[in-house]
N, C-alpha and C. Protein backbone atom coordinates (compact mmCIF):
# COMPACT_ATOMS: atom_id res chain seq x y z
N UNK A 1 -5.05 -26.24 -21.68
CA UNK A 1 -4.92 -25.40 -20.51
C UNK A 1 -6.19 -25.41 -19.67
N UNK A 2 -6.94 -25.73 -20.46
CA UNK A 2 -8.64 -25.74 -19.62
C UNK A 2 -8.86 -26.73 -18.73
N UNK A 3 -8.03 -28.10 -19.12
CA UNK A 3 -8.39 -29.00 -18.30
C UNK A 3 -7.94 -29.31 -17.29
N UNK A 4 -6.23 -28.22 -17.18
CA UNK A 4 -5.50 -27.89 -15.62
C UNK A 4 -6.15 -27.06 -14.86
N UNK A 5 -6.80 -26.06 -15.20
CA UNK A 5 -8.13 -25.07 -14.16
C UNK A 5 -9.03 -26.08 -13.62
N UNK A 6 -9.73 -27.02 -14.50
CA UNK A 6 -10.75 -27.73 -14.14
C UNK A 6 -10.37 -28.99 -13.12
N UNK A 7 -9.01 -28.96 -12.91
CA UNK A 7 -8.43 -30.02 -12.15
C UNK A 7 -8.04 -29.58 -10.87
N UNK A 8 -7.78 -28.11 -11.27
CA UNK A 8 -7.30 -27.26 -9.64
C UNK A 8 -8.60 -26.69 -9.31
N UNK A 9 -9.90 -26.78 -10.36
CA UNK A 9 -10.80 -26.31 -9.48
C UNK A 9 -11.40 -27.99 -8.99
N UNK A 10 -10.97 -28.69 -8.85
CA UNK A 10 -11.66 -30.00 -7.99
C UNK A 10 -11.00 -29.39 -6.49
N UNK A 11 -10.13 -28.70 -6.37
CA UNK A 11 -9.84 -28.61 -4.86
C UNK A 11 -10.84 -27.32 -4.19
N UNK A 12 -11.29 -26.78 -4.88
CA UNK A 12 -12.29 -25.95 -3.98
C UNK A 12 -12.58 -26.00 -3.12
N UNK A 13 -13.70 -27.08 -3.36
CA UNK A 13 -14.24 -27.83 -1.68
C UNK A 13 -13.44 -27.82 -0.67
N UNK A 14 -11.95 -27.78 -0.57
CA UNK A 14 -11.03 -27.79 0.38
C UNK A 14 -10.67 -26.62 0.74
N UNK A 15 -10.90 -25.17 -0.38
CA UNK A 15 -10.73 -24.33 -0.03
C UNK A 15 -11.71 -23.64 0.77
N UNK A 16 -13.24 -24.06 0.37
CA UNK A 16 -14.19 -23.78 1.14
C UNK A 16 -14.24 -24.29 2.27
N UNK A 17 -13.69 -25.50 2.98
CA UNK A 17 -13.66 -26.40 3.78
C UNK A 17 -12.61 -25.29 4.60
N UNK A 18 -11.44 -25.19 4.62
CA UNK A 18 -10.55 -24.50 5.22
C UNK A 18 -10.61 -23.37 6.04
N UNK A 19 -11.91 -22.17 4.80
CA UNK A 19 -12.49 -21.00 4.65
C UNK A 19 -13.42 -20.77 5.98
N UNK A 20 -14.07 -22.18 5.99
CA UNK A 20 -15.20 -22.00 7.11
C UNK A 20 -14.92 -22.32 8.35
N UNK A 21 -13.94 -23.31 8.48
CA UNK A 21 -13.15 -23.38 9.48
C UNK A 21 -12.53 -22.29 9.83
N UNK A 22 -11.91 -21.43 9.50
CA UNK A 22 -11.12 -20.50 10.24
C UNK A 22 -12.19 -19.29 10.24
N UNK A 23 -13.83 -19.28 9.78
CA UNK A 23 -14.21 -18.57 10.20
C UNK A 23 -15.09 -18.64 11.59
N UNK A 24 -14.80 -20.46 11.62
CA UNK A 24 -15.80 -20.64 12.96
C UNK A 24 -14.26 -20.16 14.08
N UNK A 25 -13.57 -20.51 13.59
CA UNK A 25 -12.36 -20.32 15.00
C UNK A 25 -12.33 -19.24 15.23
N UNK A 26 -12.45 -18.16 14.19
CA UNK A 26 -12.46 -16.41 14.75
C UNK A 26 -13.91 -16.10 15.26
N UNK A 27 -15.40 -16.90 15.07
CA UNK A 27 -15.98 -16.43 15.60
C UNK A 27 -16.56 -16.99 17.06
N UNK A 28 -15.70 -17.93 17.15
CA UNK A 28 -15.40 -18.33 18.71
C UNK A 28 -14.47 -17.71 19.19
N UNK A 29 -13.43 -17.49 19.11
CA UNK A 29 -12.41 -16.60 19.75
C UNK A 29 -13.27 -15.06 20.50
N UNK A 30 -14.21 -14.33 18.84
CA UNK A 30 -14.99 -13.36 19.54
C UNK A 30 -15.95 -13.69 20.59
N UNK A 31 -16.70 -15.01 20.41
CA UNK A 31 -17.37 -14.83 21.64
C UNK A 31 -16.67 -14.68 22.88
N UNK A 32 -15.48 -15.60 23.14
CA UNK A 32 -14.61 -16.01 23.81
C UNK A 32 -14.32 -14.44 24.48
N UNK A 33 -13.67 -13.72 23.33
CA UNK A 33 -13.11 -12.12 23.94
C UNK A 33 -14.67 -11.47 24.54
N UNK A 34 -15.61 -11.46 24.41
CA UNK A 34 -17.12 -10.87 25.01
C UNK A 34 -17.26 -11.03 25.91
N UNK A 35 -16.86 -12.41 26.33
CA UNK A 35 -17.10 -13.59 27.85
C UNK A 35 -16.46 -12.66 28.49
N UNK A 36 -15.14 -13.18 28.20
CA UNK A 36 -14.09 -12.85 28.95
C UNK A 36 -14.21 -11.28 29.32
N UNK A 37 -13.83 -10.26 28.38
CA UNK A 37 -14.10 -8.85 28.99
C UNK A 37 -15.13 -8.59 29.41
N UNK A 38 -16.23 -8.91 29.83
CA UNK A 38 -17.76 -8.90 29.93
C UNK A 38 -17.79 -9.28 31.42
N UNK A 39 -17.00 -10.80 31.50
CA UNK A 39 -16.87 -11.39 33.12
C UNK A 39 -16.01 -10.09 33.85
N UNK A 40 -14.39 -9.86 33.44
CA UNK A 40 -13.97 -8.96 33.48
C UNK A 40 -14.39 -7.71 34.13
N UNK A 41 -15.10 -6.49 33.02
CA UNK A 41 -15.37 -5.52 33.72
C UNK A 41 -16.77 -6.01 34.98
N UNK A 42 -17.43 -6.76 34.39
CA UNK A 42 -18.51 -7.15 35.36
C UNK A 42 -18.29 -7.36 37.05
N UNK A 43 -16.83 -7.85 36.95
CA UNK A 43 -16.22 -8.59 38.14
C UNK A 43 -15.39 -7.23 38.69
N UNK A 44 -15.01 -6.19 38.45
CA UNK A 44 -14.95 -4.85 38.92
C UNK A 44 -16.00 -4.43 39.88
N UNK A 45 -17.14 -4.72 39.58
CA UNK A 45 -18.33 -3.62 39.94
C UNK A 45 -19.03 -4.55 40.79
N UNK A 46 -19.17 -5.80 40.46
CA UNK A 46 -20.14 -6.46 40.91
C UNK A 46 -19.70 -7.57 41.85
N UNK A 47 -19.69 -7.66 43.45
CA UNK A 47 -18.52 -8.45 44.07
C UNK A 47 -18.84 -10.01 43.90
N UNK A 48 -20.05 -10.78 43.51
CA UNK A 48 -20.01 -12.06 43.55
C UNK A 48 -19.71 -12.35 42.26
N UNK A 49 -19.41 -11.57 41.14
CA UNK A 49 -18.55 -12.06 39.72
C UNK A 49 -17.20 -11.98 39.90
N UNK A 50 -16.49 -12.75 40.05
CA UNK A 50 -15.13 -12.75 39.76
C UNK A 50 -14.47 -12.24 38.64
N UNK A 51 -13.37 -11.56 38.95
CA UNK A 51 -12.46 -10.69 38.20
C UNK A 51 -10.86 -11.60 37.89
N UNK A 52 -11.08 -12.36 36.75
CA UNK A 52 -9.67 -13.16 37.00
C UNK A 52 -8.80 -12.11 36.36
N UNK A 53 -7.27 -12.76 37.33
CA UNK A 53 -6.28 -11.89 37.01
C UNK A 53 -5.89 -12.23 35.14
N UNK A 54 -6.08 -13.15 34.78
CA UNK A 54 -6.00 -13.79 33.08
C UNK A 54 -6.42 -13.20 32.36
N UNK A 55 -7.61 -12.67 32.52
CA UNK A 55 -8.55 -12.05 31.86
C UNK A 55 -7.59 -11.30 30.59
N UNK A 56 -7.62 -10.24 30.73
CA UNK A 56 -6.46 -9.09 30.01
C UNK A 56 -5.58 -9.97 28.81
N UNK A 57 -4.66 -10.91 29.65
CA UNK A 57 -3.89 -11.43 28.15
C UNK A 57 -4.16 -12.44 27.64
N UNK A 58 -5.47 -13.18 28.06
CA UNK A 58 -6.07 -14.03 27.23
C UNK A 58 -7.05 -13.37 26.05
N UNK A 59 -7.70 -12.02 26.40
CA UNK A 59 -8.44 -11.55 25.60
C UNK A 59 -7.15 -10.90 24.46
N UNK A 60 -6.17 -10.36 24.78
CA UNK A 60 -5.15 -10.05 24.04
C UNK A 60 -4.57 -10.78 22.97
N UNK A 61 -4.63 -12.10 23.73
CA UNK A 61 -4.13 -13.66 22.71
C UNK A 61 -5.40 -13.86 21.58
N UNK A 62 -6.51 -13.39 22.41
CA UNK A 62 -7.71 -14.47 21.24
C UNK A 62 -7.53 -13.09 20.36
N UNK A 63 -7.50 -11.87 20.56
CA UNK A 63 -7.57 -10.54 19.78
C UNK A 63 -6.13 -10.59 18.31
N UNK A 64 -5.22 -11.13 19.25
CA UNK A 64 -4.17 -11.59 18.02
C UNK A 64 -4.57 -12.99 16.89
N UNK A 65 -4.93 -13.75 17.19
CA UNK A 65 -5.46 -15.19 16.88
C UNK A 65 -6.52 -14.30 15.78
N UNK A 66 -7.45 -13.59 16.07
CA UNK A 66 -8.45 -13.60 15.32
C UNK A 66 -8.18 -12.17 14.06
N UNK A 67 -6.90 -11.28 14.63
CA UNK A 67 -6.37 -10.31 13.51
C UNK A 67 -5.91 -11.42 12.47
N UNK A 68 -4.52 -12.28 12.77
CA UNK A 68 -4.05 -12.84 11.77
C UNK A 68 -4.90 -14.07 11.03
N UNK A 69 -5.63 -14.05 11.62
CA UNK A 69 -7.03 -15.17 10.66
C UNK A 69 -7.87 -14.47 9.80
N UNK A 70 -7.95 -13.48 10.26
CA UNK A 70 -9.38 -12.70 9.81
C UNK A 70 -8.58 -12.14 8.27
N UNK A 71 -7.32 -11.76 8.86
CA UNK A 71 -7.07 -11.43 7.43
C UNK A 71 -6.20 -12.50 6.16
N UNK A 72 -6.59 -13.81 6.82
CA UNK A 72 -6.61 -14.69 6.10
C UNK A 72 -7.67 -14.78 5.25
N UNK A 73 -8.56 -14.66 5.81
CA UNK A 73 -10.12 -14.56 5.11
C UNK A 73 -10.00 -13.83 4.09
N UNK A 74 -9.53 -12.35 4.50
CA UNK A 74 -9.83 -11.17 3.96
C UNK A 74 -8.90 -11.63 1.98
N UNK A 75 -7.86 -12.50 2.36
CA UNK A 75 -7.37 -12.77 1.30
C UNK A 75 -7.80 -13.40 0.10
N UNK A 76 -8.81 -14.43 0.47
CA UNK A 76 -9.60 -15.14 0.21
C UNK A 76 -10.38 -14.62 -0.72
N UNK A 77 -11.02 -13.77 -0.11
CA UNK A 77 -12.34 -12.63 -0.57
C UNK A 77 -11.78 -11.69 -1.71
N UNK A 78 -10.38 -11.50 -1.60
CA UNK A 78 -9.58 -10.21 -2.24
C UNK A 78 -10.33 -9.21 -2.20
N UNK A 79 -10.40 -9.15 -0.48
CA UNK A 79 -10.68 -7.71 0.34
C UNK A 79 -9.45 -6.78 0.68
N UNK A 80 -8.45 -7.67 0.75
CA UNK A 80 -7.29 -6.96 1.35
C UNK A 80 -7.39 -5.73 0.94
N UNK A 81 -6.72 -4.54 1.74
CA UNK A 81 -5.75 -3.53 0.93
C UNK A 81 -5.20 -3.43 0.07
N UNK A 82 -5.53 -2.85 -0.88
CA UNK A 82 -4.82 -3.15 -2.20
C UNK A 82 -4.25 -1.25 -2.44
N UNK A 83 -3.59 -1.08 -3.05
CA UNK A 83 -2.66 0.18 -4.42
C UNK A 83 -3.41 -0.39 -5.58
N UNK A 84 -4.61 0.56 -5.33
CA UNK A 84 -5.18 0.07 -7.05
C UNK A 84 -5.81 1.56 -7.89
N UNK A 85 -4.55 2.76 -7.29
CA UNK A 85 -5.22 4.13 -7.59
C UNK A 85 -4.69 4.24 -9.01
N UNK A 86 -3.56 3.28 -9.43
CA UNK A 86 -3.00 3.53 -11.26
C UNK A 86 -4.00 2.59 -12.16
N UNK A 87 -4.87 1.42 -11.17
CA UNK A 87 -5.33 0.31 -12.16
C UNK A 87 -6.16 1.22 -13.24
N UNK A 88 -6.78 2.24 -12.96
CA UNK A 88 -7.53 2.56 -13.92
C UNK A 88 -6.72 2.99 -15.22
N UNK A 89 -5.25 3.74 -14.83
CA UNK A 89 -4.90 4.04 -16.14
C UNK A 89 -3.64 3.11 -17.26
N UNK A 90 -3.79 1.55 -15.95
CA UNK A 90 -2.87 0.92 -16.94
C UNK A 90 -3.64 0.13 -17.68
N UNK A 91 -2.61 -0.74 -18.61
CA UNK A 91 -3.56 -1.87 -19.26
C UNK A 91 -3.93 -3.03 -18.49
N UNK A 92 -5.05 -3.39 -18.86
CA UNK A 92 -5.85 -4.39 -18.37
C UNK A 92 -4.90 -5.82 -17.94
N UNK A 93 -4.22 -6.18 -19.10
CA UNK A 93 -2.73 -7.37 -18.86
C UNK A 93 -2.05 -6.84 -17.91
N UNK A 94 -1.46 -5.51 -17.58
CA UNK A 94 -0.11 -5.56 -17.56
C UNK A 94 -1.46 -5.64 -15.29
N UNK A 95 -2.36 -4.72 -15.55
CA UNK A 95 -2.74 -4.99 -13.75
C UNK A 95 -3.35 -6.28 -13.47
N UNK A 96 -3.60 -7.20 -14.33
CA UNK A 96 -3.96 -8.74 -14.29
C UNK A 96 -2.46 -9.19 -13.93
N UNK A 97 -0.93 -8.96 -14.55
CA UNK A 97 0.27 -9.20 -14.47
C UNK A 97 1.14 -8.84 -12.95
N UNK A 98 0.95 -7.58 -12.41
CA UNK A 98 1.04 -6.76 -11.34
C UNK A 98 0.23 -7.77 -10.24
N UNK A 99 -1.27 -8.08 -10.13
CA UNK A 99 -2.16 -8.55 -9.30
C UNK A 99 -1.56 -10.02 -9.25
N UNK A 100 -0.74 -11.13 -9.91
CA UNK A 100 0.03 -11.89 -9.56
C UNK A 100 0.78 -11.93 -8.97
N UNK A 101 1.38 -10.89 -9.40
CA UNK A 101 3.15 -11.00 -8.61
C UNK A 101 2.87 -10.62 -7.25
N UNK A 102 2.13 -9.87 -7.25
CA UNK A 102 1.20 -9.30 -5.64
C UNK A 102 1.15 -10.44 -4.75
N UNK A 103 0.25 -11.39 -5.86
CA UNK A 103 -0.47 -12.69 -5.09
C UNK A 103 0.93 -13.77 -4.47
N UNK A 104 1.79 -13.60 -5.70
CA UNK A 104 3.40 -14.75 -5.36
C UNK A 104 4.01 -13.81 -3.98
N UNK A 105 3.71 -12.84 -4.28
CA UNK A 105 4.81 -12.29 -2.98
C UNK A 105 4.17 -12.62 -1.92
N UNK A 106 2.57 -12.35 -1.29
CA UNK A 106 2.11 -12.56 -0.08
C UNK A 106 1.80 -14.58 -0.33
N UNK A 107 2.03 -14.91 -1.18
CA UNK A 107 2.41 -16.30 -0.81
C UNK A 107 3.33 -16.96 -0.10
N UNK A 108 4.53 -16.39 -0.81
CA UNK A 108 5.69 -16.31 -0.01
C UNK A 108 5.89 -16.35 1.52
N UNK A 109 5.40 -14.61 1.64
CA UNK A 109 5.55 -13.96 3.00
C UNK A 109 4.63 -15.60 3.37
N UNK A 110 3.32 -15.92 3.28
CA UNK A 110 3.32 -16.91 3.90
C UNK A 110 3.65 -18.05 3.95
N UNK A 111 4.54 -18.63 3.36
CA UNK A 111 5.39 -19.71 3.49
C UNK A 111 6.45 -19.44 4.03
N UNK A 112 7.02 -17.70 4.28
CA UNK A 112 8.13 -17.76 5.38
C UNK A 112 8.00 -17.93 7.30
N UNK A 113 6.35 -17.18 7.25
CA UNK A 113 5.92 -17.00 8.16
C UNK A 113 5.66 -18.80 8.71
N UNK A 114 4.91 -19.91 8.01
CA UNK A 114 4.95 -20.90 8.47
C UNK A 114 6.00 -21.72 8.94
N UNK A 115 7.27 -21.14 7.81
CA UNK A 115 8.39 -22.08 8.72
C UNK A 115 9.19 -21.61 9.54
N UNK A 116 9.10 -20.23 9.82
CA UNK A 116 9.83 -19.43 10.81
C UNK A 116 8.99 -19.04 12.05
N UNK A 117 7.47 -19.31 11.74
CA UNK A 117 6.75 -19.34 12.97
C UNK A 117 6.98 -20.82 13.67
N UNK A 118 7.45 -22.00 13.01
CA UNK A 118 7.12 -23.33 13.22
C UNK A 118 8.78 -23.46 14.19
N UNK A 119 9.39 -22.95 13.65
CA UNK A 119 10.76 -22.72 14.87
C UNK A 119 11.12 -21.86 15.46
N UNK A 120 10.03 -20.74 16.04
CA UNK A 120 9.52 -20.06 16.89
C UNK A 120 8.96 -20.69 18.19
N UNK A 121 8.09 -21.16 17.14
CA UNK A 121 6.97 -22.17 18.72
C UNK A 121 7.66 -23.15 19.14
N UNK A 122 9.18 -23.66 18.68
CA UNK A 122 9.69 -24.71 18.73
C UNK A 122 10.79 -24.33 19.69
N UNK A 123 10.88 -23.26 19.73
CA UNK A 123 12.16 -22.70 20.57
C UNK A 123 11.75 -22.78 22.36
N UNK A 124 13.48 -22.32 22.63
CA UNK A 124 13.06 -22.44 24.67
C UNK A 124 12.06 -21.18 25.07
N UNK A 125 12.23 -20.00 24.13
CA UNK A 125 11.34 -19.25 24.90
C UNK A 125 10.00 -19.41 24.50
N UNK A 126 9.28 -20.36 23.58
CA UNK A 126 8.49 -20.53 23.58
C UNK A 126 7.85 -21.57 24.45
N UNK A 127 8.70 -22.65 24.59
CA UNK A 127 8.36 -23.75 25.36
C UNK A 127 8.29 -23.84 26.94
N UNK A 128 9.40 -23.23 27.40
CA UNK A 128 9.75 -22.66 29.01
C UNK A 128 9.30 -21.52 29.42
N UNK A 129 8.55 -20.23 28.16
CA UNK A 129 8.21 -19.24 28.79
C UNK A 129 7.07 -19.04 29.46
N UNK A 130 6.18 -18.46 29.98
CA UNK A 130 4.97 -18.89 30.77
C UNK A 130 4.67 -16.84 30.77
N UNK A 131 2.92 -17.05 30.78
CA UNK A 131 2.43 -16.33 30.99
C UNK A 131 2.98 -15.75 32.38
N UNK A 132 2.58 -13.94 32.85
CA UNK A 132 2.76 -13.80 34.04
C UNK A 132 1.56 -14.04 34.54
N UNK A 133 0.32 -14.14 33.91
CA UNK A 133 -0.69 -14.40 34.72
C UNK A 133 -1.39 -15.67 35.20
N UNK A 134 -0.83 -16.27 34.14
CA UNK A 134 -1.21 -18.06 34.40
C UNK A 134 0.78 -18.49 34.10
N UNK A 135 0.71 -19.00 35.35
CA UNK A 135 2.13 -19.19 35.23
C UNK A 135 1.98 -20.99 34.82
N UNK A 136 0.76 -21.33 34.91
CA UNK A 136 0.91 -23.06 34.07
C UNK A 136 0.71 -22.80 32.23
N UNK A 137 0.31 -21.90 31.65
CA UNK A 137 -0.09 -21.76 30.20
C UNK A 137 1.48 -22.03 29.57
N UNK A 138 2.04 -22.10 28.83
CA UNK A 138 3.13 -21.95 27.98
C UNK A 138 3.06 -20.74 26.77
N UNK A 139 3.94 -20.09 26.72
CA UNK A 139 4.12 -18.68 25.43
C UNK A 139 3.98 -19.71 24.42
N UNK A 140 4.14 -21.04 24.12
CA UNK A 140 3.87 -21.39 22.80
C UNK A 140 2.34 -20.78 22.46
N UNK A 141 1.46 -21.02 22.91
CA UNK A 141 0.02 -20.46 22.11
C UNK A 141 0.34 -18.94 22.10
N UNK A 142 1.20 -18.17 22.46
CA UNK A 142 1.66 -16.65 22.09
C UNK A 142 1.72 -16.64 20.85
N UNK A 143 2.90 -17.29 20.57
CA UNK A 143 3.71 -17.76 19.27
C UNK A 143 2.64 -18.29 18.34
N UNK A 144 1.86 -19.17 18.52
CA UNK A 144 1.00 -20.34 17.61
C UNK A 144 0.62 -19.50 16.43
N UNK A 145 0.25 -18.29 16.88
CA UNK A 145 -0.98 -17.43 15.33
C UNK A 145 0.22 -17.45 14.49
N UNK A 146 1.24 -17.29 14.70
CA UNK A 146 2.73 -17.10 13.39
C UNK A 146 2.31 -17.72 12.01
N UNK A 147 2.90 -19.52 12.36
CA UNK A 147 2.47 -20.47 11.63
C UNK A 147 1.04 -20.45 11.26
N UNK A 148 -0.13 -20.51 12.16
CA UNK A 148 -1.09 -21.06 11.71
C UNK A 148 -2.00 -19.98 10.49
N UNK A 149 -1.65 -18.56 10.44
CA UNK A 149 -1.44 -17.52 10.00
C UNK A 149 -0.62 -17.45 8.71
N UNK A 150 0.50 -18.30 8.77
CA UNK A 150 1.17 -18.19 7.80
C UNK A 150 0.72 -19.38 6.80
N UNK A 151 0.33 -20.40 7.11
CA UNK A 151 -0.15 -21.41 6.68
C UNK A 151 -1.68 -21.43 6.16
N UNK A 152 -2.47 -20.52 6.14
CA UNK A 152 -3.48 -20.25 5.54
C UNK A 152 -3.24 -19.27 4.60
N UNK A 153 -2.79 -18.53 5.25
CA UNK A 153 -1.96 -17.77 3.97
C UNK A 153 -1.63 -18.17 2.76
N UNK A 154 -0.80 -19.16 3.29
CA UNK A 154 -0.37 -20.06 1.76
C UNK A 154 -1.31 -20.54 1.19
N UNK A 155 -1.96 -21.33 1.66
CA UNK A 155 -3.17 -21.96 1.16
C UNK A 155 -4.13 -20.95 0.32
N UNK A 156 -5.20 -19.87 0.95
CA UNK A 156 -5.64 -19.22 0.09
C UNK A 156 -4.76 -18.45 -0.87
N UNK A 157 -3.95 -17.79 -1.00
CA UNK A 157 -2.92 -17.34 -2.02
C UNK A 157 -2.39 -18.45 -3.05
N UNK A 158 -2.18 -19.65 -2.62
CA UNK A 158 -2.21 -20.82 -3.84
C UNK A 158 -3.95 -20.53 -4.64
N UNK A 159 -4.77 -20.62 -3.79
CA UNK A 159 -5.72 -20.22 -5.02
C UNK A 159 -6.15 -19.21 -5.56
N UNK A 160 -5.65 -17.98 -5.04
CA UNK A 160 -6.10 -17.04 -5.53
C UNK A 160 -4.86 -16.66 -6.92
N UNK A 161 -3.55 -17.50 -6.44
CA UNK A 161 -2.43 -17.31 -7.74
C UNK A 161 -3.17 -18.47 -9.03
N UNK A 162 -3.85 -19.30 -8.92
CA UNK A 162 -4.00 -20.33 -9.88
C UNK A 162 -5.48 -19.41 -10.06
N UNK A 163 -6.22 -18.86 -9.59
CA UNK A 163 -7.48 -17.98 -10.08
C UNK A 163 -7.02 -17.15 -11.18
N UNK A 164 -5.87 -16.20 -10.90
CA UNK A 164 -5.35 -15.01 -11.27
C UNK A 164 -4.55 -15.47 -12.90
N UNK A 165 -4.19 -17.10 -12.77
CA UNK A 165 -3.29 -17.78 -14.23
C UNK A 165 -4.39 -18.06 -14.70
N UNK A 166 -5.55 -18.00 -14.24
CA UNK A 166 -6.68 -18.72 -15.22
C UNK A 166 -7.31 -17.17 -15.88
N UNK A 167 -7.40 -16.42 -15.17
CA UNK A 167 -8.19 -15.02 -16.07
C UNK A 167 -6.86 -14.76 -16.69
N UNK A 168 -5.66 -14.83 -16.58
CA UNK A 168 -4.60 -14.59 -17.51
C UNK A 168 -5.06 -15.37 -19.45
N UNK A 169 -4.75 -16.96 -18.64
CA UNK A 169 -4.41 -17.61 -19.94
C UNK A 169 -5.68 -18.37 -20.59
N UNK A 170 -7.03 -18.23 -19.67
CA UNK A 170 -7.93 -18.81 -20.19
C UNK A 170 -8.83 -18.24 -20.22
N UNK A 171 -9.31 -17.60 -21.83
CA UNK A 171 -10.35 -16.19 -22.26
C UNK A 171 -11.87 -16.57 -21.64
N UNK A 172 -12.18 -15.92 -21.38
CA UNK A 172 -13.51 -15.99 -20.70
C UNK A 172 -14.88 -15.85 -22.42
N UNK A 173 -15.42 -16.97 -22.12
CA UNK A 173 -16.26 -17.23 -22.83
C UNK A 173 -17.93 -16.90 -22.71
N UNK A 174 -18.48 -15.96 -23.65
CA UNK A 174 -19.58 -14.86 -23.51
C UNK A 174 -20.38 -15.10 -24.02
């Protein structure tokens, strides 16, 4: 059993690889939302800064983009939200047992979210719909965080379920 952990831990690097990537994309998006509301209110007050009419639901888009990433991360970390006010009074197996099934279910949810976001973005109102403020943008990048959201999802939750079978079935050595 030791030498299937030691084989799923060769993919790390990919998980770390993945990890840092979606933390540079959320922390461009924030600069991105700073710019933008920053040009924004600036362009209110101040008449040679321009005030684009975009402003508003592009900062709205990068503000969605960077919720459903961030708490991709957060999964990662096993920061999430958790119901962990009984862990103290059950047994140690049975909330190691519980903290799986946890992990299979939001796996799931993200493997439904990738293929039901993926024929979302694929649809007419994604493809033909158009911002009201930039009437050249397409609602597909509306749509996009679904999948790409759901698809990291999967990914960190595959390792945090093969983390969770290894403190199960392989005793930690002291």
């Amino acid at each position: 059993m030791r030498g299937f952990f030691k084989v799923v831990s060769f993919f790390r690097p990919l998980y770390d690889l993945t990890d840092k990537v979606v933390m540079l994309i959320c922390k461009l998006l924030l600069i991105a939302d700073i710019v933008i509301t920053s040009m924004s209110v600036a362009g209110r007050y101040i008449s040679w800064i321009p005030d684009p009419a975009w402003s508003e639901q592009m900062v709205l888009t990068f503000m969605v983009y960077m919720a459903v990433l961030s708490a991709t991360l957060a999964i990662r970390k096993r920061a999430h939200i958790r119901m962990t006010s009984f862990d103290a009074y059950l047994p140690a197996g049975l909330v190691r047992f519980l903290d799986l099934v946890s992990d299979i279910a939001v796996f799931a949810l993200g493997i439904i979210m990738l293929v039901y976001g993926i024929k979302v973005c694929q649809s007419p109102l994604a493809r033909f719909g158009r911002y009201e403020s930039i009437p050249t943008l397409s609602r597909f990048w509306m749509y996009l965080p679904i999948p790409i959201a759901g698809g990291s999802m999967a990914i960190f939750e595959l390792e945090q379920i093969f983390l969770r079978l290894e403190e199960i079935f392989v005793p930690k050595e002291n």
